[in-house]
C-alpha atoms as a PDB file:
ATOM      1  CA  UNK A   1       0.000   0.000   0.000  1.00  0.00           C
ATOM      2  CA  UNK A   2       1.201   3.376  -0.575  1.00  0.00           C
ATOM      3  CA  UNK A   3       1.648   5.961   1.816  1.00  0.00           C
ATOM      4  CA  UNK A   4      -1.196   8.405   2.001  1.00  0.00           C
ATOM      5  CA  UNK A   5      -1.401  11.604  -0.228  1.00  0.00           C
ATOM      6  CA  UNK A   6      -1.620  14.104   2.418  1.00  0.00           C
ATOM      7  CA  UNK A   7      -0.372  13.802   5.811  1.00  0.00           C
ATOM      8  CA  UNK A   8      -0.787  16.807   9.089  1.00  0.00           C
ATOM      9  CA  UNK A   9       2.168  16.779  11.755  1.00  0.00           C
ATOM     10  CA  UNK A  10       1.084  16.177  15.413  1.00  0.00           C
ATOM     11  CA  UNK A  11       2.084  17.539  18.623  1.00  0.00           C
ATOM     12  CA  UNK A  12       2.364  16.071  22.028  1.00  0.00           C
ATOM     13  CA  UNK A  13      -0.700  18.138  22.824  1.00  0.00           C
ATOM     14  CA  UNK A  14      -2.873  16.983  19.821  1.00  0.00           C
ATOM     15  CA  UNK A  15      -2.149  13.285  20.347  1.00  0.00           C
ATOM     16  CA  UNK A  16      -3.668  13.851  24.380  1.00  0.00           C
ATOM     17  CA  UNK A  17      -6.698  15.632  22.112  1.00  0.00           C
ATOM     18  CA  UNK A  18      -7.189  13.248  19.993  1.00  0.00           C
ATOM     19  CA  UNK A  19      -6.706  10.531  22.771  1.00  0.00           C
ATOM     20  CA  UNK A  20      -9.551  12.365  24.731  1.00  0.00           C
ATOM     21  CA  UNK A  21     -11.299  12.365  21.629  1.00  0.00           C
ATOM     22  CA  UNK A  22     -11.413   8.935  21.186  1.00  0.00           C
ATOM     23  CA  UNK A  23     -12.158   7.976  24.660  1.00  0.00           C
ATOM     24  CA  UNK A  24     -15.139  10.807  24.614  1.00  0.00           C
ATOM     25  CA  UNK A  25     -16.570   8.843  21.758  1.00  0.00           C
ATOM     26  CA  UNK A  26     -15.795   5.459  22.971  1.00  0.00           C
ATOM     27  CA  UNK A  27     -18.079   6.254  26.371  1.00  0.00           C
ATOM     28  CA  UNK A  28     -20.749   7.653  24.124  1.00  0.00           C
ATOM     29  CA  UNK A  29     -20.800   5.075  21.977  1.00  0.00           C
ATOM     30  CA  UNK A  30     -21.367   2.495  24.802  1.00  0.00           C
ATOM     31  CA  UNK A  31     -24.011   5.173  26.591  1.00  0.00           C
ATOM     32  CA  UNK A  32     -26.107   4.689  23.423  1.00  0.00           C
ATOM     33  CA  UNK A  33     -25.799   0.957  23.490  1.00  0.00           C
ATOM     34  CA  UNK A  34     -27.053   0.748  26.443  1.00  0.00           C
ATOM     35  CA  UNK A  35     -29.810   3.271  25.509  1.00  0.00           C
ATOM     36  CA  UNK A  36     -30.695   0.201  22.358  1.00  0.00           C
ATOM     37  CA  UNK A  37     -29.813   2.994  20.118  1.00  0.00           C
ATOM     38  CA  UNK A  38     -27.634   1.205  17.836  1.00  0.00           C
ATOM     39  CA  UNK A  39     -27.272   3.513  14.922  1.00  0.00           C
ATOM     40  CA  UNK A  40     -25.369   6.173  17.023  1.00  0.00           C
ATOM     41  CA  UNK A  41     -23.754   3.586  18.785  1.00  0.00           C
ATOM     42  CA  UNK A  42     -22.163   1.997  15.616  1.00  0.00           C
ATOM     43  CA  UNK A  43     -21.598   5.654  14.240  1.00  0.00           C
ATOM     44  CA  UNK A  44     -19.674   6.930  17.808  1.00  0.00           C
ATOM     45  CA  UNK A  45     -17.590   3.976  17.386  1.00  0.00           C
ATOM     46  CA  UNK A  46     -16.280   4.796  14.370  1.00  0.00           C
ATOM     47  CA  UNK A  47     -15.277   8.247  15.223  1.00  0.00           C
ATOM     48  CA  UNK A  48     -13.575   6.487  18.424  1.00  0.00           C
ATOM     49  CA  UNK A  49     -11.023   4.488  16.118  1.00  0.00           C
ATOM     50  CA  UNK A  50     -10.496   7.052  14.061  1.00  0.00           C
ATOM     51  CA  UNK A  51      -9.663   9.536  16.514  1.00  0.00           C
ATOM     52  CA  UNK A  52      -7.867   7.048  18.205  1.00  0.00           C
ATOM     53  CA  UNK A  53      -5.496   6.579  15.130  1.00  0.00           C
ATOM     54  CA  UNK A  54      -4.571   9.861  14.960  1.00  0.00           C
ATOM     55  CA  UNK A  55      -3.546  10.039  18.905  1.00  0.00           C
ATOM     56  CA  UNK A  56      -1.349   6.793  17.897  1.00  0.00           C
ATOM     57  CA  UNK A  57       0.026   7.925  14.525  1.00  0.00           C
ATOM     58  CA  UNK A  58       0.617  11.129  15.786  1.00  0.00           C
ATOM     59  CA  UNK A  59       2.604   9.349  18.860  1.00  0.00           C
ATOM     60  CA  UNK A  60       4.635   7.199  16.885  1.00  0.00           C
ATOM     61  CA  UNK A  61       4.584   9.348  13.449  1.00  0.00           C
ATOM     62  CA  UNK A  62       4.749  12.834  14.417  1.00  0.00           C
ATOM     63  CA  UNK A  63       2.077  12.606  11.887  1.00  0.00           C
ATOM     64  CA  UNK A  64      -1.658  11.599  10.950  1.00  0.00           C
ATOM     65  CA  UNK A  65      -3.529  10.988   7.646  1.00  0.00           C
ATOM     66  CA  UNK A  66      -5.153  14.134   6.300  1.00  0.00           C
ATOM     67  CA  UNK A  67      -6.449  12.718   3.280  1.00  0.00           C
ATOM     68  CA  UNK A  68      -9.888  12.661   1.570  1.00  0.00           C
ATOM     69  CA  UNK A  69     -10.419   8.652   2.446  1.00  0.00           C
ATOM     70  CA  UNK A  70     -10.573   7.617   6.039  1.00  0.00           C
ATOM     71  CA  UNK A  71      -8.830   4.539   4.464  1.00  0.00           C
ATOM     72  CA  UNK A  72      -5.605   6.375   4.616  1.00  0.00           C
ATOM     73  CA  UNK A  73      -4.911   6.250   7.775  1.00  0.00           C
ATOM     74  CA  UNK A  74      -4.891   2.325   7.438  1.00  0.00           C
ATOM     75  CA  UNK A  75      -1.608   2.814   5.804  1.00  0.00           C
ATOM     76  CA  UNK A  76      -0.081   4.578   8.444  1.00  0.00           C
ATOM     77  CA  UNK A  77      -0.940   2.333  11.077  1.00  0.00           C
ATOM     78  CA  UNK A  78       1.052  -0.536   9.667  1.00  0.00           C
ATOM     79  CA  UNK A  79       4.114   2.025  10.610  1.00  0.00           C
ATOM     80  CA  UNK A  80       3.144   2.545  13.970  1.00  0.00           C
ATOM     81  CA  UNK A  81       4.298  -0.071  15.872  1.00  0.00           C
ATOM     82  CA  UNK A  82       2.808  -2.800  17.810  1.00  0.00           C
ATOM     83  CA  UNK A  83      -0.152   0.111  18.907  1.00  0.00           C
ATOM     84  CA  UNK A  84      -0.401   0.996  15.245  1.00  0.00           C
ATOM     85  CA  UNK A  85      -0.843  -2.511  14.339  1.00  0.00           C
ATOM     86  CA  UNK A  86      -3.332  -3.250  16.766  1.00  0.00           C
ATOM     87  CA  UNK A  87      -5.763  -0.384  15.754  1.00  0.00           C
ATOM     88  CA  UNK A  88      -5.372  -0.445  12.601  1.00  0.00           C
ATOM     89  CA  UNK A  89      -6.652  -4.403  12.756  1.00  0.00           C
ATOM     90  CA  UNK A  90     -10.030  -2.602  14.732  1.00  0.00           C
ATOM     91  CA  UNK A  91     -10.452   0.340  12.313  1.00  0.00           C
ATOM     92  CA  UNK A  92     -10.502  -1.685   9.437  1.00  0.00           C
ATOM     93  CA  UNK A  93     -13.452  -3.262  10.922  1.00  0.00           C
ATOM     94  CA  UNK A  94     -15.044  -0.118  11.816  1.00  0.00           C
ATOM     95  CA  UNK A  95     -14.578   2.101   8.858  1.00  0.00           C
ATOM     96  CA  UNK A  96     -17.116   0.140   6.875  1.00  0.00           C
ATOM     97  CA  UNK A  97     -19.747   0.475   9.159  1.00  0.00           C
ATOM     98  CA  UNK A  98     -19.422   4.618   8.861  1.00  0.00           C
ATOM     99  CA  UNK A  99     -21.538   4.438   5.445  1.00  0.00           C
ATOM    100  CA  UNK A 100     -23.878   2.041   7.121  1.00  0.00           C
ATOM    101  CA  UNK A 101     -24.300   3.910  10.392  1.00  0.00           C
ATOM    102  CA  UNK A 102     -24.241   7.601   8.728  1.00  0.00           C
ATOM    103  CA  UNK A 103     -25.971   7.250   5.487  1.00  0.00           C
ATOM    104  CA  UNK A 104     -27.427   4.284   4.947  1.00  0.00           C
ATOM    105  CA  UNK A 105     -31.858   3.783   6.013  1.00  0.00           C
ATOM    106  CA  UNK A 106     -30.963   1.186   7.145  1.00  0.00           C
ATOM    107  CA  UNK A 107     -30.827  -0.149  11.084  1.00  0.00           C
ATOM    108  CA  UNK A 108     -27.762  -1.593  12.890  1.00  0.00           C
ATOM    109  CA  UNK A 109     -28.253  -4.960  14.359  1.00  0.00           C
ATOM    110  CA  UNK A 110     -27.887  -5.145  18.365  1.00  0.00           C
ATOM    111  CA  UNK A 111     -24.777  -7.508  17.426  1.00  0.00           C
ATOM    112  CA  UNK A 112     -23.051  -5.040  15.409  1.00  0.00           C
ATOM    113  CA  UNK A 113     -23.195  -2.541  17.350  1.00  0.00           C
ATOM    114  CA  UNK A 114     -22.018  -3.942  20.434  1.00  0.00           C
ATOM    115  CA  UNK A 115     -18.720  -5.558  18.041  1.00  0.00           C
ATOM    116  CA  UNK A 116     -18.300  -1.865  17.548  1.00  0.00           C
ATOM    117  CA  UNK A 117     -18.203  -0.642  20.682  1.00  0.00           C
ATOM    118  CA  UNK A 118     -16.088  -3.508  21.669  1.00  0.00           C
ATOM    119  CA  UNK A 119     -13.874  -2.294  18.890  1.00  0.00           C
ATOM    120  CA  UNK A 120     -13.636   1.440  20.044  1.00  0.00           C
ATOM    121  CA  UNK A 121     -13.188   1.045  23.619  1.00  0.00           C
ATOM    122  CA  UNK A 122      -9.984  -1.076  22.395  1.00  0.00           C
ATOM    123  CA  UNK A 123      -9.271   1.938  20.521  1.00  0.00           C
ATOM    124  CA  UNK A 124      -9.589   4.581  22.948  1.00  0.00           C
ATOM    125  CA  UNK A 125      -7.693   2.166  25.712  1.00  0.00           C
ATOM    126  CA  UNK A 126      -4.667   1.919  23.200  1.00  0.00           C
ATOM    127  CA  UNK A 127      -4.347   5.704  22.731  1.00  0.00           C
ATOM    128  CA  UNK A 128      -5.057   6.521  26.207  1.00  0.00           C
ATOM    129  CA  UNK A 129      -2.134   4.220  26.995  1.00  0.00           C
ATOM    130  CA  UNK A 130       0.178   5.636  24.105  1.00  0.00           C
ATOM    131  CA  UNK A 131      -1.161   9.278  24.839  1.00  0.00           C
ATOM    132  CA  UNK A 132       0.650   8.875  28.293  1.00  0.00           C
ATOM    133  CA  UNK A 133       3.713   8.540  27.014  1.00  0.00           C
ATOM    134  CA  UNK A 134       4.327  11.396  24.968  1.00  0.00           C
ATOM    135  CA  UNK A 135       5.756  14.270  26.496  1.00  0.00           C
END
């Protein structure tokens, strides 16, 4: 895979952001599975992994994807160490569901939803960890 188009650099302050980010929408996300609203669930979830990529990219990088395709940031992950590695394996199982979630008329299933937020709060736990690290 090629390296994404358009990368942004990262501070140490950023990756805490985004690491807050992430963990904001990883609590959400499981607040409104517990609510049985499974849409928003599914859709916070997302935004939990990919936040949660940028706190680890921008770690490990000094970078994060800043391209048009969420998909970028796939890319980067495989250079981001053993953290990088071990999102990118949850947000590649998350990004699909964005479409679904977001745009789709469609419902999300109780099961899918709950997978996500499974997914995210590994996320968010992985950047909260890295996050603490970067001074």
């Amino acid at each position: 895979m090629p390296r994404p188009t358009r990368t942004r650099k990262v501070s140490a302050v950023q990756v805490r952001a985004y690491a807050g980010k992430a963990q904001e929408y990883a609590d959400a996300a499981a607040s409104e599975l517990e609510a049985k609203r499974f849409i928003a669930a599914t859709s916070l979830s997302v935004h939990a992994g990919i936040n949660a990529s940028d706190a680890v990219c921008g770690a490990r990088l000094g970078e994060r994807a800043a391209g048009d395709s969420h998909d970028q940031v796939l890319v980067l992950l495989k250079s981001a160490g053993k953290d990088g590695l071990a999102i990118e394996k949850e947000l590649r199982r998350l990004l699909p569901l964005k479409t679904k979630a977001e745009y789709e008329p469609d419902d999300v299933a109780v099961g899918v939803a709950t997978k996500a937020v499974e997914r995210a709060q590994k996320c968010a736990s992985i950047a909260q960890t890295v996050a603490a690290t970067v001074r």
